[in-house]
N, C-alpha and C. Protein backbone atom coordinates (compact mmCIF):
# COMPACT_ATOMS: atom_id res chain seq x y z
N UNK A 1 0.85 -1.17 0.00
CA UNK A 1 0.00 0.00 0.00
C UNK A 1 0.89 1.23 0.00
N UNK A 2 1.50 1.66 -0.78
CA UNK A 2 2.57 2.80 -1.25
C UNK A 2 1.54 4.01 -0.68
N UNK A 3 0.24 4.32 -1.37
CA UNK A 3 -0.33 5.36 -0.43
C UNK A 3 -0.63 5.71 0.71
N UNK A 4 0.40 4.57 1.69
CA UNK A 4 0.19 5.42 2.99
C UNK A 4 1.29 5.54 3.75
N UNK A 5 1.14 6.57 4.29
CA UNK A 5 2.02 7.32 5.02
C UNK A 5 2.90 6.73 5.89
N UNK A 6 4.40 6.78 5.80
CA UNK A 6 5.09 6.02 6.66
C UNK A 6 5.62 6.73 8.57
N UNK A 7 4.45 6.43 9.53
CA UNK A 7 3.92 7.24 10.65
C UNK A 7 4.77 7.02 11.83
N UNK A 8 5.06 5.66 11.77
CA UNK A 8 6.18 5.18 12.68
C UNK A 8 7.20 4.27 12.38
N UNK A 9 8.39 4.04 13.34
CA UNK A 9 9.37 3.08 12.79
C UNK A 9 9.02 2.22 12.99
N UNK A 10 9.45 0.97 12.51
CA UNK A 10 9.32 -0.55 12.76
C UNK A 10 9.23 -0.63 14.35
N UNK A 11 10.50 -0.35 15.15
CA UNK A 11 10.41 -0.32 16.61
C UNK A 11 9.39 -0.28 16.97
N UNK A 12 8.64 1.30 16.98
CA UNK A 12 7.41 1.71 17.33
C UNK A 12 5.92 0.66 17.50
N UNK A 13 6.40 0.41 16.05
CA UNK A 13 5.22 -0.78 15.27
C UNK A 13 5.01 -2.16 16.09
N UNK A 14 6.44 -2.41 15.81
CA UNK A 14 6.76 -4.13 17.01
C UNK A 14 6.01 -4.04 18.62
N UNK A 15 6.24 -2.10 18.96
CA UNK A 15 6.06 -2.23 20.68
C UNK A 15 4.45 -2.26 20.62
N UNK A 16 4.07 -1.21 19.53
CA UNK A 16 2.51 -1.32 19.47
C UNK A 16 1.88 -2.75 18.92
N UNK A 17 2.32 -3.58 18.60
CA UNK A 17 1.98 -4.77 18.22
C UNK A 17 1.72 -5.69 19.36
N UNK A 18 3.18 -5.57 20.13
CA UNK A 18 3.13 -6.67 21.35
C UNK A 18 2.53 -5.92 22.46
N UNK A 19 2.31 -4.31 23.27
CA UNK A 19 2.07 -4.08 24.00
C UNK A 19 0.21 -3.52 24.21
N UNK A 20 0.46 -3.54 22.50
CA UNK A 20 -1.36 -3.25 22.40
C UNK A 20 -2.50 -3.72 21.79
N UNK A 21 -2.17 -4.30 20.08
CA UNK A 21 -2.72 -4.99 19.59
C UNK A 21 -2.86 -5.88 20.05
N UNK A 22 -2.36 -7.19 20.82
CA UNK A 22 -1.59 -8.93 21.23
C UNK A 22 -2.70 -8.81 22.04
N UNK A 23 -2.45 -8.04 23.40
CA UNK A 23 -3.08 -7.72 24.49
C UNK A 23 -4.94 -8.07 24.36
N UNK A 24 -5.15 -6.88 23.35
CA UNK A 24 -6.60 -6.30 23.43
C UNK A 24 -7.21 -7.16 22.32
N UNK A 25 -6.88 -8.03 21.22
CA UNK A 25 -7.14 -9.00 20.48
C UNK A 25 -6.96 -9.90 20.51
N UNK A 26 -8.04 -10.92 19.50
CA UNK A 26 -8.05 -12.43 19.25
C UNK A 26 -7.02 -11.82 17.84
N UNK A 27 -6.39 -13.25 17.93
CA UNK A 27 -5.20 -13.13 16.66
C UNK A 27 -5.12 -13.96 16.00
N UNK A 28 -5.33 -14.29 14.60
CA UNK A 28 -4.86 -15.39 13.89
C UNK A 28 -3.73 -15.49 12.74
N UNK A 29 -2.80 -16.47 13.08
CA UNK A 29 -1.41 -16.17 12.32
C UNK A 29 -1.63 -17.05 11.02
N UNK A 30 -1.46 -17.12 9.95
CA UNK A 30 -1.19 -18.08 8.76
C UNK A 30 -0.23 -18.55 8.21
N UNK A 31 0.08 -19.64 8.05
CA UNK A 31 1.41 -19.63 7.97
C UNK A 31 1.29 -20.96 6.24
N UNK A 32 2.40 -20.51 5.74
CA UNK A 32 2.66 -21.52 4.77
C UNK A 32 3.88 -21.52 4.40
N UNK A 33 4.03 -23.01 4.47
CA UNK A 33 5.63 -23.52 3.92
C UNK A 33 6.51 -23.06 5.51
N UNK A 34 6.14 -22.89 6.47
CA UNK A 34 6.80 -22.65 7.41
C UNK A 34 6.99 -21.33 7.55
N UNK A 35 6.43 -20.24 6.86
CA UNK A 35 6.71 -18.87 7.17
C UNK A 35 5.35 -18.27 7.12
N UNK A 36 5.41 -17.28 8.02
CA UNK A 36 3.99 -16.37 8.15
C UNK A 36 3.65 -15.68 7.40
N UNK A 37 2.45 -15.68 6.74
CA UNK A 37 1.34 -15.70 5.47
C UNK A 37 1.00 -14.26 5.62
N UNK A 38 0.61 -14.60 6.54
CA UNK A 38 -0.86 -13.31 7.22
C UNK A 38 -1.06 -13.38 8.52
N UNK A 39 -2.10 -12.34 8.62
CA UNK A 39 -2.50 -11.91 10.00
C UNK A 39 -3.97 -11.40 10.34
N UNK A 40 -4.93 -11.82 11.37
CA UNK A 40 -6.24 -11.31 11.30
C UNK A 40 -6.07 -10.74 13.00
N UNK A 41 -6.68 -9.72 12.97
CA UNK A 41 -6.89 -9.31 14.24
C UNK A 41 -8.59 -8.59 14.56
N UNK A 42 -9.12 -9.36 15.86
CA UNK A 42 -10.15 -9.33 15.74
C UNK A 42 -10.72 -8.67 17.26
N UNK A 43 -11.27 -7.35 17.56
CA UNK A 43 -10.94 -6.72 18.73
C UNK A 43 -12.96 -6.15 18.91
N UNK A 44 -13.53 -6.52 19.34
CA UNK A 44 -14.85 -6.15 19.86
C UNK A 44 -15.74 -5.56 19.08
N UNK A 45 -16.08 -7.08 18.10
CA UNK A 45 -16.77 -6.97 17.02
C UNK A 45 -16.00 -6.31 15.75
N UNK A 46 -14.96 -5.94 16.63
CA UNK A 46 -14.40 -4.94 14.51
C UNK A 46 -13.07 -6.44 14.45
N UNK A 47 -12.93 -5.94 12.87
CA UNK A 47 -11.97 -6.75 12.10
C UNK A 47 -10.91 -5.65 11.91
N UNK A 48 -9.90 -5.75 12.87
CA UNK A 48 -9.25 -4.45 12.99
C UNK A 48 -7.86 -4.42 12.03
N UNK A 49 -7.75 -5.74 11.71
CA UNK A 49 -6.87 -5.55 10.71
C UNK A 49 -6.29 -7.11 10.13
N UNK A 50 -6.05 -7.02 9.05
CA UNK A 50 -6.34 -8.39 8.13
C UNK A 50 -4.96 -8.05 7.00
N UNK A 51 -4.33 -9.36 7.05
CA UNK A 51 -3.36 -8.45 5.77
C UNK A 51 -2.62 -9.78 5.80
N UNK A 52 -2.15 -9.99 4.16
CA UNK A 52 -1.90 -11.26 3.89
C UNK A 52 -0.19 -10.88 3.30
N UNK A 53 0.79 -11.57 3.32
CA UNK A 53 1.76 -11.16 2.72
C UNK A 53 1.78 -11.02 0.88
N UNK A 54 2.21 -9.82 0.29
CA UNK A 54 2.32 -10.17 -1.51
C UNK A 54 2.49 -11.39 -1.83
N UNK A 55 3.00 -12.30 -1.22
CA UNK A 55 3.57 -13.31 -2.07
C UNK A 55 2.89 -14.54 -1.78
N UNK A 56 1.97 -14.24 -0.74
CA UNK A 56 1.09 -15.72 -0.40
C UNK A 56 -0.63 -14.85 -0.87
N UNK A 57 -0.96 -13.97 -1.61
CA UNK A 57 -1.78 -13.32 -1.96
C UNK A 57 -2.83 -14.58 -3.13
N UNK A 58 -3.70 -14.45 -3.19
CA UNK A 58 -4.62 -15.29 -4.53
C UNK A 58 -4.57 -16.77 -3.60
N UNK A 59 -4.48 -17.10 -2.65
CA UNK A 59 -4.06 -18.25 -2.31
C UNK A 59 -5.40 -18.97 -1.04
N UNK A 60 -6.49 -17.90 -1.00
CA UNK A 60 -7.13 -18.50 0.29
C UNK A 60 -7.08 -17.89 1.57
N UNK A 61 -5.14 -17.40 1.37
CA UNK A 61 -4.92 -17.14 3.04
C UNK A 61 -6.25 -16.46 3.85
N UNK A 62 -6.34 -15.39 3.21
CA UNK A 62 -7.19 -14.07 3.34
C UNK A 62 -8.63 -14.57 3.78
N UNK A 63 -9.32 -15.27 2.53
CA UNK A 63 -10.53 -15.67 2.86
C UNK A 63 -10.73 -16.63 4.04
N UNK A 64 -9.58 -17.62 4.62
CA UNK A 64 -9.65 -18.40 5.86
C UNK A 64 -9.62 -17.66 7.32
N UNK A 65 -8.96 -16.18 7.04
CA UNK A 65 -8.66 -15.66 8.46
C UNK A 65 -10.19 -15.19 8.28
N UNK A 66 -10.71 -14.48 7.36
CA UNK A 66 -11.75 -14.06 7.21
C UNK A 66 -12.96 -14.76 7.88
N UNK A 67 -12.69 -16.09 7.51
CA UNK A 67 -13.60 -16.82 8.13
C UNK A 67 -13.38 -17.50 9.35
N UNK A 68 -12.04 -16.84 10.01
CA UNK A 68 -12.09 -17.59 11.19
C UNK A 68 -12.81 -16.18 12.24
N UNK A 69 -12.31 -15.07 11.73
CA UNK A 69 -13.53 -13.84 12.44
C UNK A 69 -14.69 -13.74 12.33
N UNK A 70 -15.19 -14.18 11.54
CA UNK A 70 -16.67 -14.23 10.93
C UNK A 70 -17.24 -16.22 12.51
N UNK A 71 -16.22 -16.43 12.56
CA UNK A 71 -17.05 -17.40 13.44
C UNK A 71 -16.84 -16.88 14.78
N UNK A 72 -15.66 -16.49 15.00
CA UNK A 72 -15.36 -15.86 16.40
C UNK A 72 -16.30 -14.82 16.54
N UNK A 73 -16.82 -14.31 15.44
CA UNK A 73 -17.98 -12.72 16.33
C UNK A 73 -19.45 -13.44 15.05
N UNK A 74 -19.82 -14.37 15.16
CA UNK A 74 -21.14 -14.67 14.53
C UNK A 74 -22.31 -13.76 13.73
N UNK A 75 -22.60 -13.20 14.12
CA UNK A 75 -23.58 -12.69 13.55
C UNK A 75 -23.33 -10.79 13.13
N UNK A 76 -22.31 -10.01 13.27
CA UNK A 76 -22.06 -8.46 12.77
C UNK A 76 -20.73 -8.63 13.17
N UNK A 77 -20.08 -8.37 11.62
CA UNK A 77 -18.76 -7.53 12.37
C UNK A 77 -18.37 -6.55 10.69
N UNK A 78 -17.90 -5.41 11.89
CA UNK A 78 -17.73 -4.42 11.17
C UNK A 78 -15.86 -4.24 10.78
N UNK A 79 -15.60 -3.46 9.88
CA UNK A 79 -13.80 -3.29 9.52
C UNK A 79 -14.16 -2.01 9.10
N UNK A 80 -13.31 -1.36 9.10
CA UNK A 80 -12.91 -0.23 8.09
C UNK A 80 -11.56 -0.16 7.04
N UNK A 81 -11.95 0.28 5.90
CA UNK A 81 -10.55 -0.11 5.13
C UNK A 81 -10.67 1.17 4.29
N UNK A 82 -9.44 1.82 3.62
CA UNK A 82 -8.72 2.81 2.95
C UNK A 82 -9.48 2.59 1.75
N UNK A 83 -10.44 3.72 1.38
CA UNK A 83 -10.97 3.76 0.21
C UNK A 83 -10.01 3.48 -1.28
N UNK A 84 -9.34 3.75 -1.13
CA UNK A 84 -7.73 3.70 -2.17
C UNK A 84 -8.21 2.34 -2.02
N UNK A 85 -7.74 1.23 -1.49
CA UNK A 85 -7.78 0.18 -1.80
C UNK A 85 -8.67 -1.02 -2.03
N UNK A 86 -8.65 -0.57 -3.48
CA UNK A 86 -10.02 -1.42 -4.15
C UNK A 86 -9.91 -2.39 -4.29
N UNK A 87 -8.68 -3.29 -4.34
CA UNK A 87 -8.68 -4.84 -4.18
C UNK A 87 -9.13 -5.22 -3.11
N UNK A 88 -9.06 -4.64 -1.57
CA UNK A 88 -9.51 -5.17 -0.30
C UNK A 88 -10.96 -4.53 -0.63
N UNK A 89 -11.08 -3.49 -1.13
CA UNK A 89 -12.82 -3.62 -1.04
C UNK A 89 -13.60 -4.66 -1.66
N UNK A 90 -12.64 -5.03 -2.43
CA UNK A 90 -13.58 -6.12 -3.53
C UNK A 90 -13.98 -7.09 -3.04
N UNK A 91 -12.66 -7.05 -2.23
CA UNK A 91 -12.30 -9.03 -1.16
C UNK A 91 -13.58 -8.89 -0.53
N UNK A 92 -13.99 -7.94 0.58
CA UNK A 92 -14.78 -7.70 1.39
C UNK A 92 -16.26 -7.53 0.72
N UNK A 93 -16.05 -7.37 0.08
CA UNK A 93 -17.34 -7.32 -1.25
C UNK A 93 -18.21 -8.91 -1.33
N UNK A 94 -16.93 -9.93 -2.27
CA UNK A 94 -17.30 -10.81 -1.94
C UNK A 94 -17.47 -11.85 -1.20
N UNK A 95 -17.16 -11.50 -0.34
CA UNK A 95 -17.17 -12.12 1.53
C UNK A 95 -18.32 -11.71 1.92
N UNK A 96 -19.59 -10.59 1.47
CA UNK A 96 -20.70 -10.68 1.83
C UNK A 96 -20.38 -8.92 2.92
N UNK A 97 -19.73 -8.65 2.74
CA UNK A 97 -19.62 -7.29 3.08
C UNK A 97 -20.47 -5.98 2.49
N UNK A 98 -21.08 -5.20 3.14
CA UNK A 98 -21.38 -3.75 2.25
C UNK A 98 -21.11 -2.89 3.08
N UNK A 99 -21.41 -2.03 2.19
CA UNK A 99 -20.71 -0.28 2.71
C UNK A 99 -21.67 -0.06 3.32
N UNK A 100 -21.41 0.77 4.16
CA UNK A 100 -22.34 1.37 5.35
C UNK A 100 -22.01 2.58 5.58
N UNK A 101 -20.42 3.12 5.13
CA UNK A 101 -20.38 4.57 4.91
C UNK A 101 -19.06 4.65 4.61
N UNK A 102 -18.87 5.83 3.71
CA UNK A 102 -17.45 6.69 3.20
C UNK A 102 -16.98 7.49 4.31
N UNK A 103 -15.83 7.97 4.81
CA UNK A 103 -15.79 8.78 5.57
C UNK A 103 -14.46 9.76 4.75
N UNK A 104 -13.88 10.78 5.97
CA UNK A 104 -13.50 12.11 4.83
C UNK A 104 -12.04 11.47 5.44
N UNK A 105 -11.51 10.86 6.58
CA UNK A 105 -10.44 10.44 7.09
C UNK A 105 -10.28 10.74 8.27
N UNK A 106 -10.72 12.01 8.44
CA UNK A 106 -10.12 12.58 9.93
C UNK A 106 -10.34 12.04 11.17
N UNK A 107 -10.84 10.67 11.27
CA UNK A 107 -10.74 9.68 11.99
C UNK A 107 -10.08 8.98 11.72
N UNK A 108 -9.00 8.74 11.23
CA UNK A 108 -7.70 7.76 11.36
C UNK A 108 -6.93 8.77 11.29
N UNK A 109 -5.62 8.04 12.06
CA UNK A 109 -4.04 8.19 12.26
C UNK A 109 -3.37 8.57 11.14
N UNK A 110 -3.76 7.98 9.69
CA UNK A 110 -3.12 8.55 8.41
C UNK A 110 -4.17 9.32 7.71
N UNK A 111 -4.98 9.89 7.76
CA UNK A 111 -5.67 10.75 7.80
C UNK A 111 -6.11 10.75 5.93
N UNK A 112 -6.89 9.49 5.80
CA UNK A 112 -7.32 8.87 4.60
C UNK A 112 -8.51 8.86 4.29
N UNK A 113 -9.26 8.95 3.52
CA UNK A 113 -10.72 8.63 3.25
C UNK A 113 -10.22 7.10 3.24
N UNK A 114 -11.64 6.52 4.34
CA UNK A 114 -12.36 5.31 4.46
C UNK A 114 -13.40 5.25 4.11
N UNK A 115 -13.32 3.99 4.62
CA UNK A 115 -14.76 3.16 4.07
C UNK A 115 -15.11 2.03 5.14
N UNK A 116 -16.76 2.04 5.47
CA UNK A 116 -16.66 1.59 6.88
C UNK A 116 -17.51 -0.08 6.34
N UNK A 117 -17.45 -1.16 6.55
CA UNK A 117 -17.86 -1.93 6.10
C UNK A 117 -18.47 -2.74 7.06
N UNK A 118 -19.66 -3.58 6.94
CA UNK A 118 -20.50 -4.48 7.47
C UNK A 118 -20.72 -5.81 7.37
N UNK A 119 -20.62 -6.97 7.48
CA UNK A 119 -21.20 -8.10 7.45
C UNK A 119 -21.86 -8.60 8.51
N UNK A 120 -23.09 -9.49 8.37
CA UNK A 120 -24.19 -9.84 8.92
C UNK A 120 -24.47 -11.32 8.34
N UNK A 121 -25.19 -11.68 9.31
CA UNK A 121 -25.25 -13.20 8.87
C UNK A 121 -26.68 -13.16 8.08
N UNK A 122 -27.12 -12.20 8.60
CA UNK A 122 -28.81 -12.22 8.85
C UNK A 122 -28.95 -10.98 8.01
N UNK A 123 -28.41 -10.25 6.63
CA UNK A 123 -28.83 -9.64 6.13
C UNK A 123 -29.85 -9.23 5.16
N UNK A 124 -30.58 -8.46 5.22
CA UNK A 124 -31.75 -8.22 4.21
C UNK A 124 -31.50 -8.02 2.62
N UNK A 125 -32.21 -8.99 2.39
CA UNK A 125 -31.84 -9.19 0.81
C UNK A 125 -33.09 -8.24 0.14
């Protein structure tokens, strides 16, 4: 994702990983061929962050973490993702996701237009 802003160092990233994300989330690691795939993180009802490595991409990874949050929170869970990125909207698209709203950014840290997304088990067709 080249369009976003590079906000903190790796350091930073690692301490906020282990001292805050780890903590306050369910986590699921993916792994193939012995090295880590991806990552789902799943924090009170939101899908707070999902991200598969380039090179294990087209492969499933994505759609399995997907579905391991979708069982851990059953029936609503919401994500938000970077309007820019229309391949993850798509993913989320066909995973049974819809938009529920655009936003202008100034609620996130990189200060991006989003996009706030929904899935439901029980949605109205």
């Amino acid at each position: 994702m080249t369009y976003l802003p590079r906000l903190h160092s790796d350091e930073e990233t690692r301490a906020w990983i282990a001292g805050v994300m780890l903590p306050a989330s369910q986590v699921w690691v993916a792994e193939l061929h012995g090295r880590i795939a991806g990552f789902a993180g799943l924090r009170s009802g939101w899908l707070d962050h999902l991200y598969v490595t380039p090179a294990a991409q087209g492969r499933g990874i994505g759609a399995a973490l997907l579905d391991h949050a979708k069982e851990a929170h059953p029936h609503v869970l919401d994500l938000h993702v970077f309007q820019q990125n229309d391949g993850a909207r798509r993913f989320y698209e066909r995973h049974g996701f819809t938009l529920v709203e655009e936003r202008d950014g100034s609620d996130n840290e990189e200060n991006l237009p989003d996009a706030h997304y929904r899935w439901s088990r029980f949605q109205l067709t």
